[in-house]
Protein backbone atom coordinates (compact mmCIF):
# COMPACT_ATOMS: atom_id res chain seq x y z
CA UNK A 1 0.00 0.00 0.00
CA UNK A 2 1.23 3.42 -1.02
CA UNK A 3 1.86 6.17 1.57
CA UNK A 4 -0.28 9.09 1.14
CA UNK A 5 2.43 11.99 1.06
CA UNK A 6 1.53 15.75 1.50
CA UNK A 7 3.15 19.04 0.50
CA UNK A 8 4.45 21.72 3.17
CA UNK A 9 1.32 23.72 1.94
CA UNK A 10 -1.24 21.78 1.95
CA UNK A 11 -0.04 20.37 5.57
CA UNK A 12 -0.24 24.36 6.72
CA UNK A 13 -4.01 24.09 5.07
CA UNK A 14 -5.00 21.13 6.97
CA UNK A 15 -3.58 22.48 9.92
CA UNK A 16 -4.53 26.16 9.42
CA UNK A 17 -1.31 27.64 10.05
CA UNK A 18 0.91 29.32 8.05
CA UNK A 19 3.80 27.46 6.16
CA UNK A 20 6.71 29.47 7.45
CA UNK A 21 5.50 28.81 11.09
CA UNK A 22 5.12 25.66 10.07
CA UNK A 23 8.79 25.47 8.97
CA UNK A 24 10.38 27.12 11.31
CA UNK A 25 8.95 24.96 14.22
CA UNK A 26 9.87 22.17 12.42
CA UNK A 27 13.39 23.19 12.50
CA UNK A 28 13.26 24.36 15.99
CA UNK A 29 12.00 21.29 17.42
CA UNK A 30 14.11 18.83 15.16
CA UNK A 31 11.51 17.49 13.86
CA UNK A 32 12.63 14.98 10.54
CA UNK A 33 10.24 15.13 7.79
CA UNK A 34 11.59 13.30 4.73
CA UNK A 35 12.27 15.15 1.51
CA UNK A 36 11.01 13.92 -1.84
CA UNK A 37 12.41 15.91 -4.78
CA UNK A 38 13.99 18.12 -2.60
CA UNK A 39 10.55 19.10 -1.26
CA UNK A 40 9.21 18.10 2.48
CA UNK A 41 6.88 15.56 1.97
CA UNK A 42 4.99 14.73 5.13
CA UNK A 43 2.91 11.58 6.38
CA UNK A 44 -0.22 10.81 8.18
CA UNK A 45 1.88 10.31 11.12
CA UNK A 46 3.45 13.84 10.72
CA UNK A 47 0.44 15.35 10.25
CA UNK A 48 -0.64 14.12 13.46
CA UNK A 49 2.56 15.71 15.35
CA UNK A 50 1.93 18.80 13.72
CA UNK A 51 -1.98 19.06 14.61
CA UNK A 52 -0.59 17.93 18.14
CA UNK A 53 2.04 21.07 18.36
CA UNK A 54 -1.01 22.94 16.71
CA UNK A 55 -3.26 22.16 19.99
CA UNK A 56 -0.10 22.85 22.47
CA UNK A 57 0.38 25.83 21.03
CA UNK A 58 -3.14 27.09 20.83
CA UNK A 59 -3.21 26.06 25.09
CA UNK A 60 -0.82 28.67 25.26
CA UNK A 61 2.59 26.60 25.49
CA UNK A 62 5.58 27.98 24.53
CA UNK A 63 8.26 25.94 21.54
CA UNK A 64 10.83 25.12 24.59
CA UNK A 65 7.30 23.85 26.36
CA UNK A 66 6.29 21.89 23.66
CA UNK A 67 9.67 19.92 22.63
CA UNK A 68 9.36 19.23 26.23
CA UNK A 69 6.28 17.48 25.73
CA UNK A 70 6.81 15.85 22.59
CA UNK A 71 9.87 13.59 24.13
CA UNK A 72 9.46 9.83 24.26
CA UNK A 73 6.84 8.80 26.99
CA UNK A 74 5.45 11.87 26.79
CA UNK A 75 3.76 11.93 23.48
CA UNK A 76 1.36 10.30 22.67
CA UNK A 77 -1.65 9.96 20.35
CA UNK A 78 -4.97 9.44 20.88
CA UNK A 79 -8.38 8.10 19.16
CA UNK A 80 -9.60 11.87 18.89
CA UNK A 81 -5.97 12.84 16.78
CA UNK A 82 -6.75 10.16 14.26
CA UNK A 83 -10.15 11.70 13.87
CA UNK A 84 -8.79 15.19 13.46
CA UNK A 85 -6.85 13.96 10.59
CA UNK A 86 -9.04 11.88 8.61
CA UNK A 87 -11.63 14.93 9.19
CA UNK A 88 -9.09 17.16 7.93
CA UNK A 89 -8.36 14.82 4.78
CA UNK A 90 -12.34 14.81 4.31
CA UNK A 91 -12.54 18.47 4.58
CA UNK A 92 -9.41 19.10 1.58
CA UNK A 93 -11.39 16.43 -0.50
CA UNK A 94 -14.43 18.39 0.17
CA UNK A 95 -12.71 21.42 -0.99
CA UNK A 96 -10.82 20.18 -4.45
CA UNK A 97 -13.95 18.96 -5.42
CA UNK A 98 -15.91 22.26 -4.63
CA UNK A 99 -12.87 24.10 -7.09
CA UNK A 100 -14.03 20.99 -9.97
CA UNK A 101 -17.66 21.74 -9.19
CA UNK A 102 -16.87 25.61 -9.49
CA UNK A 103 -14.60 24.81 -12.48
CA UNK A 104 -17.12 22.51 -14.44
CA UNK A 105 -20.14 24.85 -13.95
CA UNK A 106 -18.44 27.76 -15.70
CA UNK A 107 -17.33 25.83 -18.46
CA UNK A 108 -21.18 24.48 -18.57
CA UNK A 109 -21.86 28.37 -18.77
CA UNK A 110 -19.58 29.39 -21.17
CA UNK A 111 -20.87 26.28 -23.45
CA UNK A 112 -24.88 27.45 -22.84
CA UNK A 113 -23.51 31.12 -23.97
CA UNK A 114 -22.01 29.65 -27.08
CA UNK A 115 -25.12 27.20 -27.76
CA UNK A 116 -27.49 30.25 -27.41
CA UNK A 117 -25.72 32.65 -30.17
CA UNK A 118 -24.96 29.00 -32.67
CA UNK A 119 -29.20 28.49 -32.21
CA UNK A 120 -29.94 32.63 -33.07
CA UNK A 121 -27.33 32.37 -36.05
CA UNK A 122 -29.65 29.42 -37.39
CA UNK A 123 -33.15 31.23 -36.38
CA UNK A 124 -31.43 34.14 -38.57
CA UNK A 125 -30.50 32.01 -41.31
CA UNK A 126 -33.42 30.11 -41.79
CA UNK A 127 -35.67 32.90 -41.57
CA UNK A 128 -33.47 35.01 -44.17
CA UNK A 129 -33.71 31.76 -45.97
CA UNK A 130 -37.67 31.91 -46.22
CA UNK A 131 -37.90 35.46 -47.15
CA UNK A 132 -38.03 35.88 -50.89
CA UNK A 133 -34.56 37.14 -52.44
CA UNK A 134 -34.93 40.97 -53.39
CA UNK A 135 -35.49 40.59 -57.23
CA UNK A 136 -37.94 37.95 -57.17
CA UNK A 137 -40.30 41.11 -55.70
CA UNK A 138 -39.08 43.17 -58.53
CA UNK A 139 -39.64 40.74 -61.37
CA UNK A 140 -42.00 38.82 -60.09
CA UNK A 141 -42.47 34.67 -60.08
């Protein structure tokens, strides 16, 4: 089975916080995410960590107060982090597929628009088609 791998932005989406905080508490608190491409390229598991520092810091906890916490025996997971991720996954489906929605209805538009003048270019044609040409009047039948 083939690990589901993020980007360094779309981890700062799921997370909602910015990328260079993001970053820079990586680096602070030694955390090792492996690079791909010379990119960061973060887990499930990472995620997890990072929506963990997310929580300490949101209670108020300082970097040195969370790197404290995050040693071994310390840290450790829970039912309710698991949840928080796969919600977050659900929620950044949720939203690519809200862009294709948004994407596919404007093309749908612009397609109607260009149905709408093709049909009045026929309505014009076929009515100048019915009308008599201009000598035909003048000579007669």
């Amino acid at each position: 089975m083939e690990i589901k791998r993020y980007t360094l932005k779309e981890v700062a989406d799921m997370c909602d916080v910015k990328a260079e905080n993001l970053y820079k508490w990586l680096r602070r608190l030694g955390l090792q995410v492996e690079k791909v491409e010379g990119k960061l390229s973060f887990t499930d598991t990472d995620i997890l960590v990072i929506n963990k520092i997310v929580e300490l810091k949101n209670e108020g906890l300082t970097i040195k107060e969370i790197e404290e916490q995050l040693k071994p025996g310390k840290f450790t997971l829970t039912k309710d982090d698991a949840l928080k991720l796969a919600l977050q996954e659900n929620a950044a489906t949720l939203k690519q597929i809200a862009e294709e929605v948004n994407f596919q209805r404007e093309l749908l538009y612009e397609q109607n628009k260009t149905v709408a003048v093709l049909e009045h270019k026929l309505e014009e044609l076929t009515t100048a088609r019915q009308k008599p040409p201009w000598w035909k009047k003048i000579l007669g039948d």
